[in-house]
N, C-alpha and C. Protein backbone atom coordinates (compact mmCIF):
# COMPACT_ATOMS: atom_id res chain seq x y z
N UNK A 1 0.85 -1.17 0.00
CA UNK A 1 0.00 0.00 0.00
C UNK A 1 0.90 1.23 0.00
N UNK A 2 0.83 2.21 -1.01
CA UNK A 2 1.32 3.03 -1.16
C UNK A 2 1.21 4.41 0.09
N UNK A 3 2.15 5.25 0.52
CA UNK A 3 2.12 6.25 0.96
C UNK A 3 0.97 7.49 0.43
N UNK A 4 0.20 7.74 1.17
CA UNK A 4 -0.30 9.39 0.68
C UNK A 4 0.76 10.31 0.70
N UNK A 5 0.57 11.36 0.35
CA UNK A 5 0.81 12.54 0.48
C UNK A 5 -0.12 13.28 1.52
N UNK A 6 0.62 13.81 2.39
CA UNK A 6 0.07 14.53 3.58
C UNK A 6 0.20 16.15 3.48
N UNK A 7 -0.96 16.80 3.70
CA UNK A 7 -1.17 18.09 3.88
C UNK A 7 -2.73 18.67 3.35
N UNK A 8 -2.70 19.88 3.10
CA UNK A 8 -4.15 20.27 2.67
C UNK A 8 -4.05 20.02 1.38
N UNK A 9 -5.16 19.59 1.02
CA UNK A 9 -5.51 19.39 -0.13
C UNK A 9 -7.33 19.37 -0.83
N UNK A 10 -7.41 19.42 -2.18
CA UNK A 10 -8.73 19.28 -2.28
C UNK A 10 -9.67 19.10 -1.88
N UNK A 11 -10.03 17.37 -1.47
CA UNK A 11 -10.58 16.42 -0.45
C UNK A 11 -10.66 17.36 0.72
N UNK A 12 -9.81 17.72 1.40
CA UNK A 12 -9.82 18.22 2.58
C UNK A 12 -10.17 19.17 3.05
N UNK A 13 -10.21 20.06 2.14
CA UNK A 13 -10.33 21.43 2.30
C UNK A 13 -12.01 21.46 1.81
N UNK A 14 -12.30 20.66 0.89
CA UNK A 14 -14.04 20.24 0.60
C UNK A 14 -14.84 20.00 2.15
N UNK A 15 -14.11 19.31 2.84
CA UNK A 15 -14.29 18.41 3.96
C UNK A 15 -14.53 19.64 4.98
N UNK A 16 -13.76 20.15 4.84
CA UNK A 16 -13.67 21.31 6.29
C UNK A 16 -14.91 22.60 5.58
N UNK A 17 -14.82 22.56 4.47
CA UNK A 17 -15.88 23.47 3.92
C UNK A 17 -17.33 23.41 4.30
N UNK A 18 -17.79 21.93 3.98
CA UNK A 18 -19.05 21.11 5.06
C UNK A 18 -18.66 20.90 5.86
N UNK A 19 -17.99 20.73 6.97
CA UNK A 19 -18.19 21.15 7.94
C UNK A 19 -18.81 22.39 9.03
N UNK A 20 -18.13 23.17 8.23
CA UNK A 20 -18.21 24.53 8.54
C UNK A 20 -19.77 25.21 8.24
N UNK A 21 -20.34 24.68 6.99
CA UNK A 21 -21.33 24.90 6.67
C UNK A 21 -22.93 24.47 7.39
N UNK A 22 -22.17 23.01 7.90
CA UNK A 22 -23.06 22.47 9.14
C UNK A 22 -23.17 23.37 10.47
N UNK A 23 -21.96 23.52 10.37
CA UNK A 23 -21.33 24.28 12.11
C UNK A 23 -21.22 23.38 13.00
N UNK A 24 -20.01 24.48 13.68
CA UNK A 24 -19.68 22.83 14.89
C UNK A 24 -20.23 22.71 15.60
N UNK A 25 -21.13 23.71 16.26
CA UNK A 25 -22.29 24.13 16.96
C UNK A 25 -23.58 22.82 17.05
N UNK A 26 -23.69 22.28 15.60
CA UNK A 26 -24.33 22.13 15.28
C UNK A 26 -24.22 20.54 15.32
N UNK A 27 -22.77 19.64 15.42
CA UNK A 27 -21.90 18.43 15.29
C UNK A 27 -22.50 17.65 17.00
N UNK A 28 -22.85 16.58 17.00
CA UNK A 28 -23.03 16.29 18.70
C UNK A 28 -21.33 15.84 18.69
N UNK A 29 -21.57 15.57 19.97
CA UNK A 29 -19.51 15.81 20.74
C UNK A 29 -18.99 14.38 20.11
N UNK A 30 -19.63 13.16 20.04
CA UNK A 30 -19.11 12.35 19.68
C UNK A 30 -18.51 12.04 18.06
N UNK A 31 -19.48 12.43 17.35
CA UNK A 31 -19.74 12.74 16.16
C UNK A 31 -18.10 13.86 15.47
N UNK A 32 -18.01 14.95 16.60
CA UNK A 32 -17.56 15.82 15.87
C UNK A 32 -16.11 15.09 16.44
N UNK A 33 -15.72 14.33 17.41
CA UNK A 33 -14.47 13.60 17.76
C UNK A 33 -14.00 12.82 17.33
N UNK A 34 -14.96 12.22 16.42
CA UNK A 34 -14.48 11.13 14.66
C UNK A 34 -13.79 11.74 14.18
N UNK A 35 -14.77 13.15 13.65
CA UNK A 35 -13.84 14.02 12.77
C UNK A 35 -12.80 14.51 13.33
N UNK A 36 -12.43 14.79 13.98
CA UNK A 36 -11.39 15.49 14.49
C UNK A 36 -10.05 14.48 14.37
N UNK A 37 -10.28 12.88 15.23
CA UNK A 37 -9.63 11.98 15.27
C UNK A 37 -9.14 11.50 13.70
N UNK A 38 -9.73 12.19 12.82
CA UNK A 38 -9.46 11.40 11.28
C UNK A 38 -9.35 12.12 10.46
N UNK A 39 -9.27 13.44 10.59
CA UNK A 39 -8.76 14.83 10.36
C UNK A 39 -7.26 14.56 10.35
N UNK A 40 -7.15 14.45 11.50
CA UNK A 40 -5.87 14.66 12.67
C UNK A 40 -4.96 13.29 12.05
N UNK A 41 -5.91 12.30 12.20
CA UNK A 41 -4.50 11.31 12.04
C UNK A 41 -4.21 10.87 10.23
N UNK A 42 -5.35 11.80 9.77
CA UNK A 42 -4.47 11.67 8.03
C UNK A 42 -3.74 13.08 7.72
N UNK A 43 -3.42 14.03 8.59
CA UNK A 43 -2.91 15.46 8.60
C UNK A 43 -0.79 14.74 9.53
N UNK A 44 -1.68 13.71 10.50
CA UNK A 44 -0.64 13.28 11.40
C UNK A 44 -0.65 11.80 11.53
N UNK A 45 -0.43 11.06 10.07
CA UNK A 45 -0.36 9.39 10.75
C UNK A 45 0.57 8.95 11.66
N UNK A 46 -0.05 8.01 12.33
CA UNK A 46 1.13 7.38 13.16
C UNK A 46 1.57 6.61 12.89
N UNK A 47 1.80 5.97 11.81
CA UNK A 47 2.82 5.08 10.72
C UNK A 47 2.36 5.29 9.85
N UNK A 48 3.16 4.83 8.48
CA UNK A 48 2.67 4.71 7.04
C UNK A 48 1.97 4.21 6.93
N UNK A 49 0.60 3.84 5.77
CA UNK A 49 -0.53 2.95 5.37
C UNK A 49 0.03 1.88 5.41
N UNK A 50 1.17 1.40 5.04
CA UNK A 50 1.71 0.12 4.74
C UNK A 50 1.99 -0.90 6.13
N UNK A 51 2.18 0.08 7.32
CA UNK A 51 2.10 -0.52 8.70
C UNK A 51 0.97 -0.25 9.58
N UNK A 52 -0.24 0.09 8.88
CA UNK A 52 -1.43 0.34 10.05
C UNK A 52 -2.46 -0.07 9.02
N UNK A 53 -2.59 -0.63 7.99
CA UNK A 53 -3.63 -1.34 7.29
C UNK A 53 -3.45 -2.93 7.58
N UNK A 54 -5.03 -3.04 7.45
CA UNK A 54 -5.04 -4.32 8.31
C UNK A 54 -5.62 -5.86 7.12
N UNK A 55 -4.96 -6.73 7.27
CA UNK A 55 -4.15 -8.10 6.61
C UNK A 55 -4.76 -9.02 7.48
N UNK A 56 -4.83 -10.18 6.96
CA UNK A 56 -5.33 -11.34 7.40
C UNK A 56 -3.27 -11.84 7.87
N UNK A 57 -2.61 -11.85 7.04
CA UNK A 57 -1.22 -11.63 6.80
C UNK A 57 -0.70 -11.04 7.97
N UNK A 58 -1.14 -9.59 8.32
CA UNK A 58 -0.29 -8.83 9.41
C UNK A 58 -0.55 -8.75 10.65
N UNK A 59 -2.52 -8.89 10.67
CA UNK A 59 -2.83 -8.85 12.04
C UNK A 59 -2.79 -10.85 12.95
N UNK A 60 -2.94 -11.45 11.67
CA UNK A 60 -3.13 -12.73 12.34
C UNK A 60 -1.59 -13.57 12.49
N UNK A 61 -1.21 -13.69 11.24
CA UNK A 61 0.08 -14.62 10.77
C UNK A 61 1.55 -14.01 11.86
N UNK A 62 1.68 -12.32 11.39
CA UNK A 62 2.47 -12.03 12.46
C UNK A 62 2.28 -11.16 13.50
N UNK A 63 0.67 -11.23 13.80
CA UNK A 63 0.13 -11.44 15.30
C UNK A 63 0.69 -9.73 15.65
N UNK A 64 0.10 -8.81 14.57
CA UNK A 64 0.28 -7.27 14.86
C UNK A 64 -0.90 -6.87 14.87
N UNK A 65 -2.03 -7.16 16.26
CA UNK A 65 -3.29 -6.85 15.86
C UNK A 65 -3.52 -5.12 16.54
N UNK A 66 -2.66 -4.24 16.61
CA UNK A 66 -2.92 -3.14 16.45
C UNK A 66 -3.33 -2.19 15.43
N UNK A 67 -2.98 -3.12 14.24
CA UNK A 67 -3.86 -2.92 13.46
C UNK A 67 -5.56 -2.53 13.56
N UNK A 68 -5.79 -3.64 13.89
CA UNK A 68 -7.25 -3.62 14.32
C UNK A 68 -7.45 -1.84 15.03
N UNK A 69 -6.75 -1.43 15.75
CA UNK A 69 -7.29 -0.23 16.13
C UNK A 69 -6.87 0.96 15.00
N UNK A 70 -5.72 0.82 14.90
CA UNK A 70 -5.28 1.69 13.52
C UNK A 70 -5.62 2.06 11.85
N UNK A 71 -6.32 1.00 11.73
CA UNK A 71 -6.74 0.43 10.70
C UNK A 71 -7.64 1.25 10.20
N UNK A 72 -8.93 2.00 10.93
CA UNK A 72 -10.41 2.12 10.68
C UNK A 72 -9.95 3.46 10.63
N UNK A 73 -9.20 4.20 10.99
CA UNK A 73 -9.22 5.60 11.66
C UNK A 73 -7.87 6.27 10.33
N UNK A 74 -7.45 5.82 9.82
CA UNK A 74 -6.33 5.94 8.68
C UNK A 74 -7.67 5.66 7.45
N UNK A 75 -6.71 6.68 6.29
CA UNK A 75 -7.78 6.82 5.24
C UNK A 75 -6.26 7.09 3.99
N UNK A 76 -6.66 6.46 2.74
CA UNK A 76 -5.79 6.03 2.04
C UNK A 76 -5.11 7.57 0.85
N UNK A 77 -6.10 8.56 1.09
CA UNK A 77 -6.23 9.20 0.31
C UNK A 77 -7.18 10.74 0.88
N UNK A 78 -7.09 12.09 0.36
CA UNK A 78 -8.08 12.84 0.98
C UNK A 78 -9.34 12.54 0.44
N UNK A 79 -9.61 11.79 -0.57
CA UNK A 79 -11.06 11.89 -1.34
C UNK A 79 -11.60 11.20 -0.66
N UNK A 80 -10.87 9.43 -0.34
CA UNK A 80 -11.64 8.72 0.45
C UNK A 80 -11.75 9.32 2.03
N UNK A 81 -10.60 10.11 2.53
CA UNK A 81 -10.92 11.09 3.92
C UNK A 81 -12.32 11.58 3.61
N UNK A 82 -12.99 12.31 2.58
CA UNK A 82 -13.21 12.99 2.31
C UNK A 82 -14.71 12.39 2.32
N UNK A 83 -15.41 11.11 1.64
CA UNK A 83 -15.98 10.78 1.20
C UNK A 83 -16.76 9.88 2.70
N UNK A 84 -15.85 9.55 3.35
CA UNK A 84 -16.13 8.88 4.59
C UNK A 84 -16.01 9.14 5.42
N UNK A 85 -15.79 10.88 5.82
CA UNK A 85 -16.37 11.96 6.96
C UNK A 85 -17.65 12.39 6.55
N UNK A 86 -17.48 12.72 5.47
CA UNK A 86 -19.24 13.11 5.14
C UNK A 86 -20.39 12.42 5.46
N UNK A 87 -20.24 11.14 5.03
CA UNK A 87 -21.05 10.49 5.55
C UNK A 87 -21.02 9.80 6.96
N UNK A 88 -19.75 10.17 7.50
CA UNK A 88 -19.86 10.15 9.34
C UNK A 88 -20.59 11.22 9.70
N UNK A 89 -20.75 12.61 9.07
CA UNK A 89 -21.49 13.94 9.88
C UNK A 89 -22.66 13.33 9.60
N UNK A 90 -23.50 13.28 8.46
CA UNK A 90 -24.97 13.01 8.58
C UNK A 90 -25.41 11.73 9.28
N UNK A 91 -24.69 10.49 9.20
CA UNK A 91 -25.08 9.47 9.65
C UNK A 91 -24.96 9.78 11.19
N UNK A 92 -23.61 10.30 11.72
CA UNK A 92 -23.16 10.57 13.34
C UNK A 92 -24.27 11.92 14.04
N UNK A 93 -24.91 12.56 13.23
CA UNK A 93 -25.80 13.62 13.73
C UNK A 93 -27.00 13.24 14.06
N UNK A 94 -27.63 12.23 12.66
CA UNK A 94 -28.71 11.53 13.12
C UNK A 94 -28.64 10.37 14.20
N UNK A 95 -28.05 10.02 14.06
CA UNK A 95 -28.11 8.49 15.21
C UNK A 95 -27.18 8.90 16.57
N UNK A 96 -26.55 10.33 16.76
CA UNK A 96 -25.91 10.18 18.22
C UNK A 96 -27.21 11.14 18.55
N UNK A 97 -27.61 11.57 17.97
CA UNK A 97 -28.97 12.83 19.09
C UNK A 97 -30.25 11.80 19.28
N UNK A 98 -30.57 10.06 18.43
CA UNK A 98 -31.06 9.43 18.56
C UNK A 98 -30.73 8.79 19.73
N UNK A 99 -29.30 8.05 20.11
CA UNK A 99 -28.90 7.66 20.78
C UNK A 99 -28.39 7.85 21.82
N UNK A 100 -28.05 9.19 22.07
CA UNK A 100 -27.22 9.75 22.86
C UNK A 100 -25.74 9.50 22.76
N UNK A 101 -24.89 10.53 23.45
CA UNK A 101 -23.65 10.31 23.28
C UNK A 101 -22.72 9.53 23.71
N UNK A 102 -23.17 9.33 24.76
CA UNK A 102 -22.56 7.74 25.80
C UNK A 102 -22.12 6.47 24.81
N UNK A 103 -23.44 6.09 24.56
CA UNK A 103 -24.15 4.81 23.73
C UNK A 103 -23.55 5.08 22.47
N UNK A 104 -23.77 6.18 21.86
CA UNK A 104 -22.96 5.98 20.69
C UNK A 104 -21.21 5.98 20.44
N UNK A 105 -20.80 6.71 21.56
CA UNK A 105 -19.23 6.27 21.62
C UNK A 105 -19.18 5.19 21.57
N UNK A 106 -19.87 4.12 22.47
CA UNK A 106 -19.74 2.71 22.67
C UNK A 106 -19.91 2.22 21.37
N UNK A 107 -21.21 2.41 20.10
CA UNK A 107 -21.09 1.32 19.13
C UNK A 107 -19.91 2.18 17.84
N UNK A 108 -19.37 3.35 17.76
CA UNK A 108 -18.34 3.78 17.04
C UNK A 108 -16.96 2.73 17.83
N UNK A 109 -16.90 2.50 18.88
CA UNK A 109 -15.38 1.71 19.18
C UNK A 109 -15.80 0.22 19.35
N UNK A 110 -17.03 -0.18 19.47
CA UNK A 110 -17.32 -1.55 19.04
C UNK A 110 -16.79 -2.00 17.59
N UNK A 111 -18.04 -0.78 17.00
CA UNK A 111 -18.14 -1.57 15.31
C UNK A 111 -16.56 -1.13 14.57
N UNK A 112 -16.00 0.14 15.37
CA UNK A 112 -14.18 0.14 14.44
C UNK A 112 -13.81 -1.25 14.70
N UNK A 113 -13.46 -2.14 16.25
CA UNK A 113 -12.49 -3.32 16.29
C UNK A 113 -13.98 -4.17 15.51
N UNK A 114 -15.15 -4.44 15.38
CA UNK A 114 -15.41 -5.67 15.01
C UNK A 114 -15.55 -6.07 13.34
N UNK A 115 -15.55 -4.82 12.80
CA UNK A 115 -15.50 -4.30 11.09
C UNK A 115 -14.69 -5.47 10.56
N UNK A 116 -13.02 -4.78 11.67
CA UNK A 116 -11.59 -5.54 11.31
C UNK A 116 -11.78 -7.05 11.17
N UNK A 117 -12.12 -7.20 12.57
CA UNK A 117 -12.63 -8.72 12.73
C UNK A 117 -13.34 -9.52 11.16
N UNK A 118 -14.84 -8.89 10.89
CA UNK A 118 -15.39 -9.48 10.21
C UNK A 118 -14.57 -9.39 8.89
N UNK A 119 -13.68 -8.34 8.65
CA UNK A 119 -13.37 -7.90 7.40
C UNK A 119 -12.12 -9.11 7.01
N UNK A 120 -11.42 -9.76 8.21
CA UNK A 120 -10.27 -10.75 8.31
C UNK A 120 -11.31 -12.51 8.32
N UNK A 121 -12.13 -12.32 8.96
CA UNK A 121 -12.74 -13.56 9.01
C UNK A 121 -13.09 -13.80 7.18
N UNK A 122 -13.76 -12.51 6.57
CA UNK A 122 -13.91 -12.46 5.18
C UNK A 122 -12.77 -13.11 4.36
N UNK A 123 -11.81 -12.56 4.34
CA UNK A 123 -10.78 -12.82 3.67
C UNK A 123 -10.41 -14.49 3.82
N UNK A 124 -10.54 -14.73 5.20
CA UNK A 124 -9.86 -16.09 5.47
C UNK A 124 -11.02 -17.08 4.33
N UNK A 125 -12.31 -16.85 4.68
CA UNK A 125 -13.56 -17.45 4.20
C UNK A 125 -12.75 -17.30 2.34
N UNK A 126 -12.85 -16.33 1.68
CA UNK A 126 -12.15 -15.97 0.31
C UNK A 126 -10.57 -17.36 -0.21
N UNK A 127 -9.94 -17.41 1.11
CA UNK A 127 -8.53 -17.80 0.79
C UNK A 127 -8.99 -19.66 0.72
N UNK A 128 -10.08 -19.90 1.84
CA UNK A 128 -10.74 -21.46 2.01
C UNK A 128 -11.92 -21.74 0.63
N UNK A 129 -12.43 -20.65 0.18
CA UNK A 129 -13.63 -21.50 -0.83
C UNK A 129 -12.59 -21.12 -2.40
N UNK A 130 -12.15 -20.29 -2.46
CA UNK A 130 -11.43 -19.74 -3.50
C UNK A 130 -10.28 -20.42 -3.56
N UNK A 131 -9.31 -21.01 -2.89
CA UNK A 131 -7.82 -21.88 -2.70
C UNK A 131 -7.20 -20.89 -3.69
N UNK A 132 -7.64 -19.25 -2.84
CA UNK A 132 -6.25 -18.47 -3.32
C UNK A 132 -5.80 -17.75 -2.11
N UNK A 133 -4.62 -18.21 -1.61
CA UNK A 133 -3.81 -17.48 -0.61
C UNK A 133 -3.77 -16.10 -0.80
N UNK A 134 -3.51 -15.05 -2.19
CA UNK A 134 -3.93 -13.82 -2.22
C UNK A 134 -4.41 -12.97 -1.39
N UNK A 135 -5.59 -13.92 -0.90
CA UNK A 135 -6.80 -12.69 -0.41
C UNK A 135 -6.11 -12.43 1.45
N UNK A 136 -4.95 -13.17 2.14
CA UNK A 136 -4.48 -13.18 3.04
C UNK A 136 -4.03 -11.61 3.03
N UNK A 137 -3.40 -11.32 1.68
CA UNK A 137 -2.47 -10.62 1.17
C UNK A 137 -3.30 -8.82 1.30
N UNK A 138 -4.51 -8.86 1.23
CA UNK A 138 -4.85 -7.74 0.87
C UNK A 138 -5.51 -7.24 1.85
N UNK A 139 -5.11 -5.97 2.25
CA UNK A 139 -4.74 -4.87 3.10
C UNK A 139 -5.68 -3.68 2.87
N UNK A 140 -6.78 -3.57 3.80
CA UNK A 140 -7.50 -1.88 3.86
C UNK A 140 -7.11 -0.75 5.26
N UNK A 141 -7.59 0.10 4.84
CA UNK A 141 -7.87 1.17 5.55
C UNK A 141 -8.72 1.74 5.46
N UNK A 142 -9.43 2.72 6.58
CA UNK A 142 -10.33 3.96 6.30
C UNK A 142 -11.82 3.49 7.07
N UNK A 143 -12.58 3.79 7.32
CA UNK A 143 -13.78 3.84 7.91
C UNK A 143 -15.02 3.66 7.28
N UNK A 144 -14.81 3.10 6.27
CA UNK A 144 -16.10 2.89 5.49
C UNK A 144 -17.19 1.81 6.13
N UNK A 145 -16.42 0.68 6.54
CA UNK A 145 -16.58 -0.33 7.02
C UNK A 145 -17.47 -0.08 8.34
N UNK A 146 -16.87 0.88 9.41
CA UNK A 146 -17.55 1.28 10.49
C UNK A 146 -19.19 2.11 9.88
N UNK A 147 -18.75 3.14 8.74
CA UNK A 147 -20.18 3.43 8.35
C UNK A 147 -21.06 2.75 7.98
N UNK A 148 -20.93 1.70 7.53
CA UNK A 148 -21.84 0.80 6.62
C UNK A 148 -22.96 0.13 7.67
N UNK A 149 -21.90 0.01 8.45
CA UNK A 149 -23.19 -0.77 10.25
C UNK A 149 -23.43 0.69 10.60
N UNK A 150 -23.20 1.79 10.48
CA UNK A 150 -23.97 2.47 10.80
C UNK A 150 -25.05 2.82 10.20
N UNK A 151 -24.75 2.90 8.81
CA UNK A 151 -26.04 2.92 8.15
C UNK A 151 -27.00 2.10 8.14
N UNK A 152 -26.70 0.69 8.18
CA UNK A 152 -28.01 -0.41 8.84
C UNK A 152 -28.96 -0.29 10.03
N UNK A 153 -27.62 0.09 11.28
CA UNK A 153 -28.38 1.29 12.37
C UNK A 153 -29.42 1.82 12.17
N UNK A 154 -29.22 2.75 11.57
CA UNK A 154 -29.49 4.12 10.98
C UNK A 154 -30.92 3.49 10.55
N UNK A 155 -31.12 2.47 9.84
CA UNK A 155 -32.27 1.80 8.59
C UNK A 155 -32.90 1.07 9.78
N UNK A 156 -32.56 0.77 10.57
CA UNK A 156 -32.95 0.30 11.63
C UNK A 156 -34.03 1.17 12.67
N UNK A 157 -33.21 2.07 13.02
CA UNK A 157 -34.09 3.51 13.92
C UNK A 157 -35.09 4.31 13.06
N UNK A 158 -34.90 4.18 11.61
CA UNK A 158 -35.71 4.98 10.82
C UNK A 158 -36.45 4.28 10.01
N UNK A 159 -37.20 3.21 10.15
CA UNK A 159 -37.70 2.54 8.92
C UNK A 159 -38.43 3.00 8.13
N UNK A 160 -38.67 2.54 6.65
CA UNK A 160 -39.67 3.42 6.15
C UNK A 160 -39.02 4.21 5.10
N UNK A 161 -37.75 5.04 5.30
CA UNK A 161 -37.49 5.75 4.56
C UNK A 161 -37.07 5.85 3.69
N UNK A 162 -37.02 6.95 2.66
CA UNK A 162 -36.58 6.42 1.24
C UNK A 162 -35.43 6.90 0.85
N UNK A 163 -34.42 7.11 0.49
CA UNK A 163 -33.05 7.71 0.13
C UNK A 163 -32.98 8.41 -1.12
N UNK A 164 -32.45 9.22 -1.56
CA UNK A 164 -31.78 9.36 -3.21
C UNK A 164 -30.83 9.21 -3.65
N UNK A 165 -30.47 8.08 -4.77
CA UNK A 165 -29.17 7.79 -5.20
C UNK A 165 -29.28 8.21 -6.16
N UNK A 166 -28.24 9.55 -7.06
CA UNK A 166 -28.50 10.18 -8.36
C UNK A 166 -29.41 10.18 -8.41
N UNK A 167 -30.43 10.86 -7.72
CA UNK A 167 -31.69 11.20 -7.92
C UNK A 167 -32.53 10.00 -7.94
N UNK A 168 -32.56 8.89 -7.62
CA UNK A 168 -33.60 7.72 -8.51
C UNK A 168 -33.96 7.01 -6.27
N UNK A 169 -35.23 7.40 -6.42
CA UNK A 169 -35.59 7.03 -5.26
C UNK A 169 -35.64 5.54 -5.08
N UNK A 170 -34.81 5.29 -3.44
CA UNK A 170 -34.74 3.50 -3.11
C UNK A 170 -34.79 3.96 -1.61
N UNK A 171 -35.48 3.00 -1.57
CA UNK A 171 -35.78 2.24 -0.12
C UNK A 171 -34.61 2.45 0.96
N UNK A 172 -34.54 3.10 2.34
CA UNK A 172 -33.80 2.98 3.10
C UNK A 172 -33.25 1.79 3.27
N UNK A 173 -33.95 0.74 3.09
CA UNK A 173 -33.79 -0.72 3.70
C UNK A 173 -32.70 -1.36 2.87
N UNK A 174 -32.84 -0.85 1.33
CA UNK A 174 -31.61 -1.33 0.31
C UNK A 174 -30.75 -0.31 0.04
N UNK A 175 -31.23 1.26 0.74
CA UNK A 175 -30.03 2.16 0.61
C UNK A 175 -28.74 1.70 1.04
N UNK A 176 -28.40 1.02 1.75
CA UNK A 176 -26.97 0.48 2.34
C UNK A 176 -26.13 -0.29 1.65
N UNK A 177 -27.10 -1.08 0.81
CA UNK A 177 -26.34 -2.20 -0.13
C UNK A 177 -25.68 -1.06 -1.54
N UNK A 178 -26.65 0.01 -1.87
CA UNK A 178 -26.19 0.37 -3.13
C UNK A 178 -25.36 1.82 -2.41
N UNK A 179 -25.44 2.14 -1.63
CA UNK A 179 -23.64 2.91 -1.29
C UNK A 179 -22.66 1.36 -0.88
N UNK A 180 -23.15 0.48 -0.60
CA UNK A 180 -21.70 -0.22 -0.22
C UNK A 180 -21.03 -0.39 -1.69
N UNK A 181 -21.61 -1.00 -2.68
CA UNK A 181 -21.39 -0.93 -3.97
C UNK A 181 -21.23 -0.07 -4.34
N UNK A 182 -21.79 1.54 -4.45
CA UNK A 182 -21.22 2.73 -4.91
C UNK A 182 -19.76 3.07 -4.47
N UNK A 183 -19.57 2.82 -3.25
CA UNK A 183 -18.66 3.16 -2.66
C UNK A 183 -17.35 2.08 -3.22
N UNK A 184 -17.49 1.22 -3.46
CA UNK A 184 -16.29 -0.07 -4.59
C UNK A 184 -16.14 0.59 -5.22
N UNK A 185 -17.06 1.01 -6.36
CA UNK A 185 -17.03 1.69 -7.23
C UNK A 185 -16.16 3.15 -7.47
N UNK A 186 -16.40 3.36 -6.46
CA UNK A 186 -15.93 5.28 -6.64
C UNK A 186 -14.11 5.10 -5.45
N UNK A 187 -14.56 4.12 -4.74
CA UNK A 187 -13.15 3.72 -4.21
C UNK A 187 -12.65 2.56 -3.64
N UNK A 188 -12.65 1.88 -4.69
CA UNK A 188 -12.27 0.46 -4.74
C UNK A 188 -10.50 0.52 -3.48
N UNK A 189 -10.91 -0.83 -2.82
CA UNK A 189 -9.59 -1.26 -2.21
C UNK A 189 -10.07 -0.53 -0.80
């Protein structure tokens, strides 16, 4: 996994633009401490992508499961920074003033370590029906993973509702499946 480039940039400066436009005023405390935490640690990683992305390979084989915490909170790029704060403000606004802030700290540091988990159990499942060792091999980052159970959450507390993807109205209930797929799409890996 290649190095970013660190500093302001496009992505980022988009990012802080909505923000701002929301207001912080406006962010509940937990919500706005994502951002801050993932702001901060793609402005300031604490290792390269190549030592805090997480491997079936790195966290299991040579038993570096700090990964698991490092992993979710590192973002590969500002677009994907970019793309997966946004949808932490709306998703983290609606469901922590639902939930309160307590409760929702708790399922943001649940679902970061159990993402990893499921995301390594995946791979292993890939390397056993597929008999390709490869998939040991391949390494993410970034928080998408934590959003995605949030958005089921989310479809969960709100049923009923309908979403817009490019304009073409769908079901809250299958909104999750077609950003998880949009989201391959627009940032594969």
């Amino acid at each position: 996994m290649e190095r970013r480039q660190r500093g302001v940039s496009a992505g980022l400066l988009l990012l802080l633009y909505q923000i701002s436009q929301v207001g912080l005023q406006n962010i509940p405390s937990v919500t706005l401490g994502v951002l801050v935490l993932n702001i901060f640690l793609f402005l300031n990683p604490l290792r390269p992508l190549s030592e805090v992305c997480l491997s079936v390979n790195e966290a299991v084989h040579r038993k570096n499961w700090q990964r698991l915490l490092l992993a979710p909170f590192h973002h590969a790029d500002d677009w994907h920074l970019y793309y997966n704060m946004i949808s932490m403000l709306w998703k983290g606004i609606m469901l922590e003033r639902k939930l309160k802030s307590i409760w929702f700290a708790y399922i943001i540091a649940v679902f970061s370590v159990l993402i990893g988990v499921v995301y390594m159990v995946l791979e292993v499942l890939l390397v056993i029906i597929l008999d390709d060792p490869s998939y040991e091999m391949n390494c993410g980052v970034g928080f998408s993973g934590v959003l995605f159970a949030l958005k089921v959450l989310n479809n969960h507390y709100n049923p009923g509702r309908v979403s817009s993807f490019f304009g073409l109205p769908i079901s809250s209930k299958y909104a999750c499946w077609v950003e998880l797929v949009a989201i391959h799409f627009i940032s594969p890996g």
